[in-house]
Protein backbone atom coordinates (compact mmCIF):
# COMPACT_ATOMS: atom_id res chain seq x y z
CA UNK A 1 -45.70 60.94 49.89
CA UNK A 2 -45.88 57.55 48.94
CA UNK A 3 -43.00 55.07 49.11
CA UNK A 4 -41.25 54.17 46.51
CA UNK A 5 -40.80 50.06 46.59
CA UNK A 6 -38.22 47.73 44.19
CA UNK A 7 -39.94 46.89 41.06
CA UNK A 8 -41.63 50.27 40.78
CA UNK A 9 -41.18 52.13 37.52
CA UNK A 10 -38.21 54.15 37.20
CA UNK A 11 -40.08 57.64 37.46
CA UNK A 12 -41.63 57.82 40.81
CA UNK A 13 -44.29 60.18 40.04
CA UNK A 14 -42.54 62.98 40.86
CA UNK A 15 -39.73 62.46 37.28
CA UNK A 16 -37.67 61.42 39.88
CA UNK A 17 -35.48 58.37 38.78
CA UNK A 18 -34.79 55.50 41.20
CA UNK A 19 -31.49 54.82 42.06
CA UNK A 20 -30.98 51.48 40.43
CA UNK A 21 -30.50 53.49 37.49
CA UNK A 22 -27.75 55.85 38.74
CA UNK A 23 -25.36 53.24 38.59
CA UNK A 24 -24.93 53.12 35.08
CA UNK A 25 -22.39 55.65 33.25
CA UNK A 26 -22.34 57.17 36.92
CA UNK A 27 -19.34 59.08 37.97
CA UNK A 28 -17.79 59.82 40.90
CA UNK A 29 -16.73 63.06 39.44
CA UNK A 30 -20.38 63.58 40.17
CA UNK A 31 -19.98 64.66 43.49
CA UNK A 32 -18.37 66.99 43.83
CA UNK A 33 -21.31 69.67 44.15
CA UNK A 34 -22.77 67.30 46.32
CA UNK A 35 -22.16 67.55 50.69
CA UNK A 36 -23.14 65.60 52.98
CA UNK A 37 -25.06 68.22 54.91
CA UNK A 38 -26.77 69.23 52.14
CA UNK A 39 -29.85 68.06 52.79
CA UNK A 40 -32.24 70.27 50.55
CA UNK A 41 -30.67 68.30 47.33
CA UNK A 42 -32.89 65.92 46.23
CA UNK A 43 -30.34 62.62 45.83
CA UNK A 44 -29.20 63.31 49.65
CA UNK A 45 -33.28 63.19 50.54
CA UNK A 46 -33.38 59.79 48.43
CA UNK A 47 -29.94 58.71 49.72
CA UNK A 48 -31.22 59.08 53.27
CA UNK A 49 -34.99 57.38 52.72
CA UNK A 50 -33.11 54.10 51.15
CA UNK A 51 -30.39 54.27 53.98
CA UNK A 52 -33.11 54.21 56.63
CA UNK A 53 -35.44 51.78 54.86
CA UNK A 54 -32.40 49.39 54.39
CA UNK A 55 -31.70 49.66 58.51
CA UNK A 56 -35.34 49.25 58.89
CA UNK A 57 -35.18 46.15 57.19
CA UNK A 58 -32.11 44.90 58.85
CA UNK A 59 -33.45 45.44 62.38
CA UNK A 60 -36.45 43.02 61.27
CA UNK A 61 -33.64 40.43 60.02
CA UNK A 62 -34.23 41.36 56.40
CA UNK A 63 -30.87 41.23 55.49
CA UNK A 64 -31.61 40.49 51.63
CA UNK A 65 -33.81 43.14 51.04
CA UNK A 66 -31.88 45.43 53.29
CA UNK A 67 -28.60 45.28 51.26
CA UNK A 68 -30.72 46.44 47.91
CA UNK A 69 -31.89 49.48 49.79
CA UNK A 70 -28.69 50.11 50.73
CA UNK A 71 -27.30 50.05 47.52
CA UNK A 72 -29.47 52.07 46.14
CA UNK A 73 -28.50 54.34 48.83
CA UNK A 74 -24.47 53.87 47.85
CA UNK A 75 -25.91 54.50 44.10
CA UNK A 76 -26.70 58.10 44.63
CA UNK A 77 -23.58 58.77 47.27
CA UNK A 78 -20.99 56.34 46.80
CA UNK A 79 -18.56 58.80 48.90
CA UNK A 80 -20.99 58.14 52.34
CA UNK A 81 -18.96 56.16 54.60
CA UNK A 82 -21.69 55.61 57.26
CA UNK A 83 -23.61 53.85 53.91
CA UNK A 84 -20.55 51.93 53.91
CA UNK A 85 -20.42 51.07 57.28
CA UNK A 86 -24.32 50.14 56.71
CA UNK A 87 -23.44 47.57 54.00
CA UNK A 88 -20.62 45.95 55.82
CA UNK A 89 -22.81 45.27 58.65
CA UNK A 90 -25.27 43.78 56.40
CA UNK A 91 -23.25 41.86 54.38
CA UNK A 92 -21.96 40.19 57.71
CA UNK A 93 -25.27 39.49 59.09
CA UNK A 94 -25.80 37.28 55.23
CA UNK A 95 -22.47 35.70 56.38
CA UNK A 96 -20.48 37.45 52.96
CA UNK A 97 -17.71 38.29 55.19
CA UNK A 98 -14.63 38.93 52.35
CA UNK A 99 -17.53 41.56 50.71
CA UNK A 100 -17.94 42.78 54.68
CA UNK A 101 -14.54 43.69 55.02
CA UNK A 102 -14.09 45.41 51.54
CA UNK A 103 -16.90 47.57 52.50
CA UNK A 104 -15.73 48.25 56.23
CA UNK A 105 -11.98 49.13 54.42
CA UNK A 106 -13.94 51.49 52.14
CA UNK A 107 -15.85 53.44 55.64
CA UNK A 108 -12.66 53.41 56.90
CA UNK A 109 -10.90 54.97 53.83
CA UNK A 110 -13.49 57.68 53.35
CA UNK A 111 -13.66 58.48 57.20
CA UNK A 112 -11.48 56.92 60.19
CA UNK A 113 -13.64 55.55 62.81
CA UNK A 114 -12.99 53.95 65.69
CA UNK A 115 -16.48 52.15 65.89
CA UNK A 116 -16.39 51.31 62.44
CA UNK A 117 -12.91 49.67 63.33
CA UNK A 118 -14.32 47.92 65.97
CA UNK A 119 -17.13 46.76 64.28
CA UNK A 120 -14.73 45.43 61.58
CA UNK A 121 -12.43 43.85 64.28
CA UNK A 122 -15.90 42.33 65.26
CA UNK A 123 -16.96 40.71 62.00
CA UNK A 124 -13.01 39.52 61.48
CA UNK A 125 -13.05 37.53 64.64
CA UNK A 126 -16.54 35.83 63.81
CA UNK A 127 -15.32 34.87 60.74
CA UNK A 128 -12.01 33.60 62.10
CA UNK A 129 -14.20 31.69 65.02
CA UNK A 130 -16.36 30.32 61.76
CA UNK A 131 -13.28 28.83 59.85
CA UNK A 132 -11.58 27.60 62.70
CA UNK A 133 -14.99 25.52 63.58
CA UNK A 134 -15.78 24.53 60.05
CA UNK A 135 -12.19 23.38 59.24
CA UNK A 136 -12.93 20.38 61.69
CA UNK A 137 -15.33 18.87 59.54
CA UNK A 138 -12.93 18.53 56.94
CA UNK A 139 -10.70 15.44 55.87
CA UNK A 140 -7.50 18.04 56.24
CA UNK A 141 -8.29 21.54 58.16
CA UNK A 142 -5.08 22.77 57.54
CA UNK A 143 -5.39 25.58 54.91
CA UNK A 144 -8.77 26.65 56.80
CA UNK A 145 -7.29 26.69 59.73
CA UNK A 146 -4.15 29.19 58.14
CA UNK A 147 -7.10 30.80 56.65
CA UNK A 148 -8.35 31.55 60.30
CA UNK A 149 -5.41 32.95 61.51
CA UNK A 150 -4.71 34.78 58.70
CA UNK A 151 -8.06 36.68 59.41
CA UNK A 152 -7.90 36.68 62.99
CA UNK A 153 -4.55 38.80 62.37
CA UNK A 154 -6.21 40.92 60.54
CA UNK A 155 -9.00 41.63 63.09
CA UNK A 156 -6.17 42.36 65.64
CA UNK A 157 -4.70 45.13 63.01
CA UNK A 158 -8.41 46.41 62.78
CA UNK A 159 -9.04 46.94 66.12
CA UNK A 160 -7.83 51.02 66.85
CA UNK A 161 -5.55 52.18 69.38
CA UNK A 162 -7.93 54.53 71.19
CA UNK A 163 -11.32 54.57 72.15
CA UNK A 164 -12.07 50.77 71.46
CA UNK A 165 -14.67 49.04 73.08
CA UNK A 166 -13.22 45.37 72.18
CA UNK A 167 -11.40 43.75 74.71
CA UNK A 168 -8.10 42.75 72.78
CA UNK A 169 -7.12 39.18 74.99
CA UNK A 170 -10.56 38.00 73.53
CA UNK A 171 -8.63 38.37 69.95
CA UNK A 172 -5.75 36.78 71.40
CA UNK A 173 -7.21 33.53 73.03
CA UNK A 174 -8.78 33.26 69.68
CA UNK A 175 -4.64 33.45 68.07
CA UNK A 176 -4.15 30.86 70.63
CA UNK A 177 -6.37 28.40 70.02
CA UNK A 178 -6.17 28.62 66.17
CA UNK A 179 -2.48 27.79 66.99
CA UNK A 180 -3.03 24.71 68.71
CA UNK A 181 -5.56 23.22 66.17
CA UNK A 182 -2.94 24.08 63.91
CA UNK A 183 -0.61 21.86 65.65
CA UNK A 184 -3.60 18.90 66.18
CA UNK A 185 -4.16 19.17 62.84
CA UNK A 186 -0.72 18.85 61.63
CA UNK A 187 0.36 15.91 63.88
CA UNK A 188 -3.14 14.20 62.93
CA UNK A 189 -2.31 14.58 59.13
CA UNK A 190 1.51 13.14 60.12
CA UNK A 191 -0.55 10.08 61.70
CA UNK A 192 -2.12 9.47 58.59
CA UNK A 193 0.88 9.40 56.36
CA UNK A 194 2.42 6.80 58.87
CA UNK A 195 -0.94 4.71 58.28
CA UNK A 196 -0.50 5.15 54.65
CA UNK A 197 2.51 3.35 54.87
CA UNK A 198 0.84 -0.47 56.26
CA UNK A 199 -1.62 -2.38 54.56
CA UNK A 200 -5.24 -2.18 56.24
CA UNK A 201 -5.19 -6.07 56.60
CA UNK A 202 -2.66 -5.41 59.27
CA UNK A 203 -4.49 -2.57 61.52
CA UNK A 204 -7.35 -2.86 63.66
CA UNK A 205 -9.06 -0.36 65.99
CA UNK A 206 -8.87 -1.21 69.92
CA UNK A 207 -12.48 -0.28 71.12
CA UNK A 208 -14.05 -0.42 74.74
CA UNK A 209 -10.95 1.74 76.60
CA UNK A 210 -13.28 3.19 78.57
CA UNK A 211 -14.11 -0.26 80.37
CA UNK A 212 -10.24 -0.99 81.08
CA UNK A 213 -8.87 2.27 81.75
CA UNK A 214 -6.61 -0.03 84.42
CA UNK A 215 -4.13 -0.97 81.11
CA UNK A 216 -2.17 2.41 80.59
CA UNK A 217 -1.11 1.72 76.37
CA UNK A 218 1.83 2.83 75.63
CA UNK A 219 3.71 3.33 72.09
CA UNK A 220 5.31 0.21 70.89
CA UNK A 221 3.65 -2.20 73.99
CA UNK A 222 2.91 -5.39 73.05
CA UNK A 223 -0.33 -6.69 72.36
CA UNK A 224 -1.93 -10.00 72.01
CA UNK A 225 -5.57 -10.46 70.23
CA UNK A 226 -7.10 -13.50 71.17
CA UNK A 227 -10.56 -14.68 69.59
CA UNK A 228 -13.46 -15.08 71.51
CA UNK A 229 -15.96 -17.22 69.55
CA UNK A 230 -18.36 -17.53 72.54
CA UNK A 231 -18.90 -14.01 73.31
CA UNK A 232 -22.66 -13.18 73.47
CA UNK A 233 -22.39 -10.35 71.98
CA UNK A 234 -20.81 -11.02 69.11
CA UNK A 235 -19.15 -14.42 67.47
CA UNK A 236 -16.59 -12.63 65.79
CA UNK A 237 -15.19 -10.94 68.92
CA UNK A 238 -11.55 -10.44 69.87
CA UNK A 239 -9.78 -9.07 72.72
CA UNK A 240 -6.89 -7.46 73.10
CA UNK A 241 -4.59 -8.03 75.86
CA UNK A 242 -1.52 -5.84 76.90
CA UNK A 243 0.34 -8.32 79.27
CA UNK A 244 -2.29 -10.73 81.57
CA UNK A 245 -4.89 -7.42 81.39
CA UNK A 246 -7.64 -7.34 78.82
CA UNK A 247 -7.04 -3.44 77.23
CA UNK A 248 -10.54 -3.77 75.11
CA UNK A 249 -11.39 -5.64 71.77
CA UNK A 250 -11.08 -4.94 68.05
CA UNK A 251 -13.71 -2.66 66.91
CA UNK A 252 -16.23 -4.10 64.83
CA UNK A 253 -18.48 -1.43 63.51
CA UNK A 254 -17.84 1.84 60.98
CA UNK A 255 -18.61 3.80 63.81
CA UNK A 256 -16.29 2.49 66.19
CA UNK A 257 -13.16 1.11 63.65
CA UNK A 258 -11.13 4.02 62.12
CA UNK A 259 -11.82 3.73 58.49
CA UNK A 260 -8.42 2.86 57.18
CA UNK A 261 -8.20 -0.61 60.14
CA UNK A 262 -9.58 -3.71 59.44
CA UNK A 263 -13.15 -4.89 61.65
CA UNK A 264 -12.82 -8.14 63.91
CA UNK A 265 -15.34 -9.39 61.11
CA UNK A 266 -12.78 -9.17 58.83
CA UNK A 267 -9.63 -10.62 60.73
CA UNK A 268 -11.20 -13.62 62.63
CA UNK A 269 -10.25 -15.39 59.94
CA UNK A 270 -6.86 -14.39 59.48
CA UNK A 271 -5.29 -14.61 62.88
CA UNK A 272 -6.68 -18.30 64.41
CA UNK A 273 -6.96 -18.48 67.74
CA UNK A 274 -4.81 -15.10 68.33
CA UNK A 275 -2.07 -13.09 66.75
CA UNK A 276 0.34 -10.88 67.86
CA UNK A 277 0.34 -7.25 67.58
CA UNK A 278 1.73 -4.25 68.94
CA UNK A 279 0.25 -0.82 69.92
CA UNK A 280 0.92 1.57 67.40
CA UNK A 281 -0.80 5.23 67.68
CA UNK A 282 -3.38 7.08 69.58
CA UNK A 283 -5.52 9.07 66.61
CA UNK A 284 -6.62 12.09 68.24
CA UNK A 285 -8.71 14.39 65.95
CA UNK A 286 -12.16 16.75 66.23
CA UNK A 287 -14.93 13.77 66.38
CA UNK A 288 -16.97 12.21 69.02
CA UNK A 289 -14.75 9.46 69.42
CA UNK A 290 -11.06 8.89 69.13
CA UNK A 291 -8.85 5.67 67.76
CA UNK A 292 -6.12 3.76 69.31
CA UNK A 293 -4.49 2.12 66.65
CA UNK A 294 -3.09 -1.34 66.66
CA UNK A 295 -0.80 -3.22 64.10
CA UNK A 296 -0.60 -7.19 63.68
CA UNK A 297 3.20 -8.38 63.81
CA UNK A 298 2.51 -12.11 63.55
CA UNK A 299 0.10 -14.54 62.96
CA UNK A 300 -0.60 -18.27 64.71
């Protein structure tokens, strides 16, 4: 017999019609002379073809073509919750996790499974891992990161009582750390509203910690910035002292400055010789470097 492929006309050879075509004025109502062990009946034959060519295709990472066999499939049996199951997999491989989880509820709703719940618990806690990853690329994480636990609930609910093959403290470290980024995201958005509140003229970054890790900064410590004209490395260079001990200088580069402080470039001219300052936050957040935060309190 030959294979029936999308695109095809609608009567494949043998008057029989394809299953795109089901969909429309279908009923579920339909069904009811139709059993899932049937297997003489013609749309269980077709149902089963399309439900193996769409896990063919999603075994070869075909997920795009595998989801239109499979709806085709759910066309002529929308009451097959192994189909279902089929879909939701899919779906989760293309990364359409919200349409994932509608079609795992809908296996579960025709037929309680505990693999199916497992395999729902499964795609739940990728998705949870996904949002809590991708919400640290953001200028505020927070309502990804609620997002993320939110979802990571609901893969605990999923998972069943008996004959699970998930180990449930994997779904609970996840809780956990969604919790604390929660919390580092929260006290990293509180920083910003207290930076909000000076002018940039008066902040600067302190760069170079790592060569003066003997200065231990404190909150509130004073600070002194003193200009170092002759620095080879840059003319516009100022250090920052905490007491006698150099603690590092004044960023002067986007990449090293946090964007709302001013550069060394930019406050040479402003302070003289040196200024006084104190130390005012350390601005911890999801990057490859971190900011301690200085504020100028007087000027020469």
């Amino acid at each position: 017999m030959d294979e029936w492929h999308i695109g095809d006309p609608v009567d494949w050879g043998d008057g029989w019609m394809d299953a795109q075509n089901w969909g429309h004025g279908y009923d579920d109502e339909d069904d009811d002379d139709i059993e899932d062990d049937d297997y003489t009946n013609p749309r269980i034959i077709k149902r089963d073809e399309y439900s193996k060519k769409a896990w063919d295709l999603y075994m070869d990472f075909k997920e795009s073509e595998a989801l239109e066999y499979i709806d085709m499939a759910l066309d002529l049996d929308n009451g097959n919750s192994n189909n279902w199951n089929k879909k939701a997999i899919i779906l989760e491989a293309m990364k359409r996790y919200r349409q994932s989880e509608e079609c795992y509820d809908r296996s579960l709703d025709l037929s309680f499974s505990p693999l199916v719940c497992d395999n729902k618990a499964r795609m739940l806690y990728d998705w949870a891992s996904n949002l809590l990853e991708e919400s640290k690329k953001l200028p505020d994480g927070t309502t990804m990161l609620k997002d993320a636990k939110d979802t990571c609930i609901r893969a605990i609910h999923a998972l069943p009582h008996v004959n699970s093959e998930e180990d449930p403290q994997k779904y609970k470290n996840l809780m956990e750390s969604i919790d604390f980024y929660i919390g580092y995201e929260q006290k990293f958005q509180a920083n910003l509203q207290i930076l909000k509140g000076f002018d940039r003229s008066e902040l600067f970054t302190i760069t170079g910690r790592d060569h003066y890790l003997n200065v231990n900064l404190t909150l509130g410590m004073t600070l002194r910035l003193v200009r170092e004209p002759d620095n080879e490395f840059d003319s516009d260079a100022i250090a920052v002292y905490a007491g006698n001990e150099k603690a590092g200088y004044v960023a002067n580069s986007d990449y090293t400055k946090f964007n709302m402080t001013s550069s060394a470039s930019e406050l040479c001219d402003r302070i003289g010789d040196s200024a006084d300052g104190k130390y005012l936050m350390y601005l911890d957040r999801n990057a490859d470097i971190q900011f301690a935060i200085g504020i100028i309190t007087s000027y020469e």
